[in-house]
Each structure stands twice: as structure tokens, then as C-alpha cells.
Protein backbone atom coordinates (compact mmCIF):
# COMPACT_ATOMS: atom_id res chain seq x y z
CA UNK A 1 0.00 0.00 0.00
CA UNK A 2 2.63 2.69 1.09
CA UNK A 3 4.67 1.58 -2.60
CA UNK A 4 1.01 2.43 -4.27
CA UNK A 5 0.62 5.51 -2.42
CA UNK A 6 4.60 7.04 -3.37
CA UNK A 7 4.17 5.56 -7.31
CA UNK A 8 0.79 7.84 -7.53
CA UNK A 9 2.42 10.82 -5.77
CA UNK A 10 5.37 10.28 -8.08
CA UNK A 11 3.09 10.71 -11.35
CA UNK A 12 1.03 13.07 -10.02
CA UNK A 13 0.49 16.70 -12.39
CA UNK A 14 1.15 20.42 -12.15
CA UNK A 15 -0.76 22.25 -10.26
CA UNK A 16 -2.27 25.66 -11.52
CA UNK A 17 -0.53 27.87 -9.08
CA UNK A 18 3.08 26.45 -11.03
CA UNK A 19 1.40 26.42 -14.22
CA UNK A 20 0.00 30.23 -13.94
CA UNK A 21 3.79 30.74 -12.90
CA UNK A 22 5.27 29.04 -15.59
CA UNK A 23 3.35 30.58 -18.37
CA UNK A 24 4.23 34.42 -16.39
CA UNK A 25 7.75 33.60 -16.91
CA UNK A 26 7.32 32.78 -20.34
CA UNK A 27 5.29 36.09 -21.00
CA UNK A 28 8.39 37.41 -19.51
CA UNK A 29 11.42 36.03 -21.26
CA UNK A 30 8.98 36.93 -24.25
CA UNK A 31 8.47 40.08 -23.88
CA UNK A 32 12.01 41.20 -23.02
CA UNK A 33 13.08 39.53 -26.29
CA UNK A 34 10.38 41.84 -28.00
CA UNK A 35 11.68 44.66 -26.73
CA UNK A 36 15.57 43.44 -26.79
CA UNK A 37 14.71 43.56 -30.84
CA UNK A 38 12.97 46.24 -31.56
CA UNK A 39 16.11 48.17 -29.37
CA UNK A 40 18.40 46.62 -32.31
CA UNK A 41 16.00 47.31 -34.75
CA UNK A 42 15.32 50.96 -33.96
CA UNK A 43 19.18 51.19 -33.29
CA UNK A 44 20.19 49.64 -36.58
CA UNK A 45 17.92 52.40 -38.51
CA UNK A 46 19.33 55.01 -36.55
CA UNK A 47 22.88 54.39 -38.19
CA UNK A 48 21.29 53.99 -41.06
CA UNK A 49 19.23 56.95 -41.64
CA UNK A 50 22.58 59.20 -39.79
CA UNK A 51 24.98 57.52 -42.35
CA UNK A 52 22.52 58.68 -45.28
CA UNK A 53 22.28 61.97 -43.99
CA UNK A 54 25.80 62.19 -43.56
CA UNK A 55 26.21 60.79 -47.46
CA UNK A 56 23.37 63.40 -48.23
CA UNK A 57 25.23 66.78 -46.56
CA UNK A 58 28.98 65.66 -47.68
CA UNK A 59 27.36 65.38 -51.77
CA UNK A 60 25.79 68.59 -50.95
CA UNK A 61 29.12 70.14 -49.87
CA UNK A 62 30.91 68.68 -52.75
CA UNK A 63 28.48 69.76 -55.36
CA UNK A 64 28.77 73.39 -54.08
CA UNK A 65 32.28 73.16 -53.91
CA UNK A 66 32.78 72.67 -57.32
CA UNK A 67 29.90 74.87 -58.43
CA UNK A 68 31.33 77.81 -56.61
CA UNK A 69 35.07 77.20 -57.86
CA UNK A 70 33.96 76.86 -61.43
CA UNK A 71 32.09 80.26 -61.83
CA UNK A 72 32.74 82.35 -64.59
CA UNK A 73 33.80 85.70 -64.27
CA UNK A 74 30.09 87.21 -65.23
CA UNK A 75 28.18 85.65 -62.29
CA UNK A 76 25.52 87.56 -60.38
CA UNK A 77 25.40 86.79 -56.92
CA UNK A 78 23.22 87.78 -54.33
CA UNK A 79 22.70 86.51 -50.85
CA UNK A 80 19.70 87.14 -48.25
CA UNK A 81 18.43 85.97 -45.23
CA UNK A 82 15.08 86.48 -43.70
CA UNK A 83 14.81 88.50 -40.19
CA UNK A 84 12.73 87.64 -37.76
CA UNK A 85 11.75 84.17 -35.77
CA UNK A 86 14.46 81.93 -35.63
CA UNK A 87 15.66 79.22 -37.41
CA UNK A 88 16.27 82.08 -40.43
CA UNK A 89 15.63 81.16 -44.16
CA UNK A 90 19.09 82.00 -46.33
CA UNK A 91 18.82 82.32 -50.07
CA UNK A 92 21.44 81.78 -52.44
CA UNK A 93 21.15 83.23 -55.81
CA UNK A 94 23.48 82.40 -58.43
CA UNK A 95 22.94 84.18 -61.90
CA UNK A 96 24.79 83.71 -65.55
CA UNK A 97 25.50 80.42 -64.52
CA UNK A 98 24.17 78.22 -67.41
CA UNK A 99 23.10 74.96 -66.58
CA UNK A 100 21.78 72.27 -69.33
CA UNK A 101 20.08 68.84 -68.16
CA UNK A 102 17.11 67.04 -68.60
CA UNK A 103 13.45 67.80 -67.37
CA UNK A 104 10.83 65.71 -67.93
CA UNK A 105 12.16 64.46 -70.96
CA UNK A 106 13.23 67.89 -72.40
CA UNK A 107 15.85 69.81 -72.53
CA UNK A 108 15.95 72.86 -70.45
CA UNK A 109 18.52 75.25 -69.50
CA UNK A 110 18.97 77.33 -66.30
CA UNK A 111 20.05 80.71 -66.13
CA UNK A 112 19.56 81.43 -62.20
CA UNK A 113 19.38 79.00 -59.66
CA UNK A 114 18.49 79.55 -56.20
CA UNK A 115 19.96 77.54 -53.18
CA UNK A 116 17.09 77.96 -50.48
CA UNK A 117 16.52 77.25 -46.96
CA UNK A 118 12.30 76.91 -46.36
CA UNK A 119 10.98 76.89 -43.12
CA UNK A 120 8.70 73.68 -42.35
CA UNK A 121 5.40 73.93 -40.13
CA UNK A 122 7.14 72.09 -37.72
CA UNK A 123 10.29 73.98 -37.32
CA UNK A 124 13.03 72.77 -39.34
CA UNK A 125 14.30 73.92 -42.68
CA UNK A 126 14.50 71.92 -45.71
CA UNK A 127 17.52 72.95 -48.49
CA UNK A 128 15.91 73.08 -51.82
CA UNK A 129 17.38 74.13 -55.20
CA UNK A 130 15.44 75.71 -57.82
CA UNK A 131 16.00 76.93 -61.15
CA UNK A 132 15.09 79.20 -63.44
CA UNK A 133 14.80 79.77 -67.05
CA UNK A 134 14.78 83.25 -66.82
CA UNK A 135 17.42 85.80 -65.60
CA UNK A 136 15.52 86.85 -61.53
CA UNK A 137 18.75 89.51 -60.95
CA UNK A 138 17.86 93.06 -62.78
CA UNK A 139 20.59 95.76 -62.99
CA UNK A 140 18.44 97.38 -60.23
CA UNK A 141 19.44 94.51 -57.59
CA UNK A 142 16.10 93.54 -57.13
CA UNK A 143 15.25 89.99 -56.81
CA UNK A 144 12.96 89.44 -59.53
CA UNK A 145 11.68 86.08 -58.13
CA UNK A 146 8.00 87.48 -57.69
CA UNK A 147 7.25 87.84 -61.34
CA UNK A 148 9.58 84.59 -62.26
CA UNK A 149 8.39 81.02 -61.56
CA UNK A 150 11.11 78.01 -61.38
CA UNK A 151 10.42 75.49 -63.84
CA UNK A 152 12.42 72.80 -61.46
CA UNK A 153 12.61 72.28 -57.70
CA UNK A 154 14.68 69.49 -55.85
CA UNK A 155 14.81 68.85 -52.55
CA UNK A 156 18.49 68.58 -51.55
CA UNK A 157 18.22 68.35 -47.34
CA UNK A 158 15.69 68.37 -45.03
CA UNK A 159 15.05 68.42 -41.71
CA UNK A 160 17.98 70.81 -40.94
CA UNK A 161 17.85 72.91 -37.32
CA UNK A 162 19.84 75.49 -39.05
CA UNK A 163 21.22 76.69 -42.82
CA UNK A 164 23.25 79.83 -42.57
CA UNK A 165 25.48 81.72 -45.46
CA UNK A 166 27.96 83.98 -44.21
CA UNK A 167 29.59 86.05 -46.98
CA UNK A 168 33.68 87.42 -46.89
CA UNK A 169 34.23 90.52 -48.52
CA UNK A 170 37.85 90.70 -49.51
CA UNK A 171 38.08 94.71 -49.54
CA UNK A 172 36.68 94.79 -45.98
CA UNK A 173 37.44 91.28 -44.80
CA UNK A 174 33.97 91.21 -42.88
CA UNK A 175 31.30 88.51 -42.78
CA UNK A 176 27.85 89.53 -43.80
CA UNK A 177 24.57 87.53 -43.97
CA UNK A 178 23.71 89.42 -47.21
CA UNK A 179 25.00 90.05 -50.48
CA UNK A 180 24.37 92.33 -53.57
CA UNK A 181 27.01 93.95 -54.83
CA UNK A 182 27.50 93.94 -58.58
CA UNK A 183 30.46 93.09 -60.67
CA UNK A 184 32.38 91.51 -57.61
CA UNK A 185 31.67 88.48 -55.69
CA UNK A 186 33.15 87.46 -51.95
CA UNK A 187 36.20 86.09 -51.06
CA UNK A 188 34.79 83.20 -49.33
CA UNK A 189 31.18 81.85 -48.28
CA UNK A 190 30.83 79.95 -45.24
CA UNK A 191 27.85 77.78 -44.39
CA UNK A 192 26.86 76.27 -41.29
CA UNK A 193 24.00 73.68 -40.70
CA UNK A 194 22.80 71.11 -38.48
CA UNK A 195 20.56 68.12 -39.12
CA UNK A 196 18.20 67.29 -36.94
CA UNK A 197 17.35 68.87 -33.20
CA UNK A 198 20.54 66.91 -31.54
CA UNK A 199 22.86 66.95 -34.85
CA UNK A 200 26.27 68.66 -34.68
CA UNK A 201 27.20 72.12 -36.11
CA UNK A 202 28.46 71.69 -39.06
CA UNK A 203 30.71 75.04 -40.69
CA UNK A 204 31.68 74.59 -44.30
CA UNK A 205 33.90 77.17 -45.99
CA UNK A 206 33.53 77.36 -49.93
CA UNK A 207 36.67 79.51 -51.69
CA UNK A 208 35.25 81.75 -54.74
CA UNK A 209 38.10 82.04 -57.53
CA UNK A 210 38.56 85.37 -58.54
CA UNK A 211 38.17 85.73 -62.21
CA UNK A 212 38.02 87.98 -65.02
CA UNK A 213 34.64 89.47 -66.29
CA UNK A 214 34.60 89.20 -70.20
CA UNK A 215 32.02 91.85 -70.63
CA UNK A 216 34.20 94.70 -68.34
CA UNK A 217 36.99 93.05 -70.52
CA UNK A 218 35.66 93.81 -73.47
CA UNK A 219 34.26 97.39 -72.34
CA UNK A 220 38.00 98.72 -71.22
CA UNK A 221 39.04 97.34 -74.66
CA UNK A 222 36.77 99.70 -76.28
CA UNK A 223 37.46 102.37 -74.16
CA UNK A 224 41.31 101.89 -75.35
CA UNK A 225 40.70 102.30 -79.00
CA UNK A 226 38.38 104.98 -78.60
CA UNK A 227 41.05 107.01 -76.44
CA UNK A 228 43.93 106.18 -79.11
CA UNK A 229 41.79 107.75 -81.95
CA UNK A 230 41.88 104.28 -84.01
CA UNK A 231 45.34 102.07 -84.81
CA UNK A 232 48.18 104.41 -86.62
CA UNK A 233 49.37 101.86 -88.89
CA UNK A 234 45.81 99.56 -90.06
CA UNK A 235 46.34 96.41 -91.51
CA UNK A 236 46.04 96.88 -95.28
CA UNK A 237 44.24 93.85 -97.23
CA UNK A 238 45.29 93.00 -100.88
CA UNK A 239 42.93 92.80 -103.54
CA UNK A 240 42.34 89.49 -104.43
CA UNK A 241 41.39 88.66 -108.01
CA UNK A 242 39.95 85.45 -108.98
CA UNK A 243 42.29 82.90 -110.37
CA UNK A 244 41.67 82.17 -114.12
């Protein structure tokens, strides 16, 4: 009888107070797994999206780079920045600066192109480039942009805290938010940005390459000859008879 009694005890079940435990543990180790992923998986598309913004802003720096150093000696530049509420919206406007590419399947060429930042509803400011087919600079240095649609907008950033041009002037050597002078351009432009509400001040400087305006060029030529009353000795051209 007592072997009967310790066999049955032996085979005996759970009981629901272990099995209610049991399954709680489970729920547990379950739901800190859960939450142990989605920790990597939000992590993972943190890097992610930083490293693409990081791709984004250096492609940005390089394009500008190489637009700036490139500029022939004719370019109109003027640079302006809203006043006001902060974060402030700088405009870059680049003029004679041809650019040819493709637009919805035609072929379209930009005369002035406008580096913008645009203030978002919620705060931030989005870098977007727009061009136009149209000269927006008169000789009156007013921006013409309220009479002159873009035919093309891109969105280069977005999501920026701040997007700031400072401008150099090489007579004065001073830094100015604002730019209109005509016929010279700055020494240097310097931009500074940060992406995001946490991101990291970024300061960019861009060097402008002094060069030679063909149009004053060919102005103080004309001035020349008018002043030396013509060329003394002109080039005299034989008649030329027709060959037999």
C-alpha cells in the first residue's frame, strides 16, 4: 500500500498555481526579447538613416564646392536671409550660370538657380534648389523672383535645425549675412548647418576664384581704342582677283 501511495504521488500533475507561474515567466522572457529587438532594430535604422544623412550633406558640400570654384567671371550673386523668428531662411542666388540637363524628358537650361533654406510647419528647414529659365537679378538689384516662376525644384536636405550663409568681402574682410554687390563676388562663403534637433554644427567654408569678367573686358578694350583715336598703322588687305 505505502509503494502504491509514493508511485501515484510520483506521477502526479502540475498544479495551476506552477502552471499560472510558468506561463508568467514565459510572457516574460517573451516580452524582453520583443523589446531586446525592436532596441536593435530601432538602433540599426538610426545608423542607417545618420549615415545617409551624412552621405546626403557631404554630396551637398561637394556639389557646391565645385559649383562655386567653377564660376565664370560674369556671375551675379546675391545673398539674403530672412529677419525675424528663428531658425532664419538663407537664399542663395546664383545668376549667368548656365546649366543644361534634362526635365521631364526635355531639354531645359537654367540661367539662375536659387539655393534655399524653407521653413517647415514644424520647425526645421528643408535645403531646396530651384531653377530658373529666366534671368531673376535686374541691374536694379532687385530679386525678380516674384514675377519669375522656377520650372524645377529638388529637394536637396531636409530636416535641418539650421542653414546659414555667411559672406567674406575681400576689400573689408567682414562677414555679412547678405549680399548684392554687382560686378564683384566674396572672397569666401561659409555655411553652417545642423541636421536634426541633436545633430552637430556643421561650418563649411567654400573659396570663390577670382576671375576675369569678359564683358568689363571687353568694355576697357573699347574704351582703349576709342582714347587712341583708331590704330596708326591699319592692316592693309590685298585685292584678291579670282584665279583664271
Amino acid at each position: 500500500m505505502k509503494h502504491q501511495r509514493a508511485k501515484s504521488r510520483f506521477h502526479r500533475g502540475f498544479t495551476l498555481i506552477e502552471v499560472v507561474i510558468a506561463l508568467g515567466m514565459m510572457a516574460a522572457l517573451i516580452i524582453l526579447c520583443a523589446r531586446l529587438a525592436t532596441a536593435n532594430i530601432q538602433l540599426a535604422n538610426g545608423i542607417s538613416k545618420q549615415q545617409d544623412e551624412n552621405s546626403l550633406r557631404e554630396s551637398f558640400f561637394e556639389m557646391m564646392k565645385m559649383q562655386l570654384t567653377s564660376l565664370p567671371g560674369n556671375t551675379r550673386m546675391e545673398l539674403a536671409m530672412s529677419k525675424g523668428v528663428e531658425p532664419y531662411e538663407s537664399t542663395l542666388t546664383l545668376q549667368n550660370v548656365p546649366l543644361a540637363f534634362t526635365w521631364g524628358g526635355v531639354e531645359r537650361v537654367a540661367k539662375a538657380v536659387q539655393i534655399c533654406g524653407v521653413k517647415q510647419r514644424d520647425g526645421f528647414i528643408d535645403v531646396v534648389m530651384r531653377y530658373y529659365e529666366n534671368p531673376v537679378l535686374t541691374d536694379t538689384e532687385v530679386l525678380d523672383v516674384d514675377r519669375e516662376e522656377p520650372f524645377a525644384e529638388v529637394t536637396l536636405m531636409e530636416d535641418l535645425r539650421f542653414f546659414e550663409w555667411m559672406a567674406l568681402d575681400s576689400r573689408s574682410m567682414d562677414w555679412a549675412d547678405d549680399w548684392d554687390l554687382q560686378g564683384r563676388l566674396p572672397l569666401e562663403l561659409e555655411l553652417v548647418t545642423a541636421q536634426g534637433a541633436y545633430g552637430d554644427e556643421i561650418k563649411q567654408i567654400f573659396w570663390i576664384v577670382p576671375k576675369v569678367n569678359p564683358q568689363t573686358v571687353i568694355r576697357n578694350t573699347g574704351q582703349q581704342g576709342q582714347q587712341g583715336g583708331g590704330d596708326s598703322n591699319p592692316i592693309k588687305i590685298p585685292d584678291l582677283k579670282p584665279t583664271e
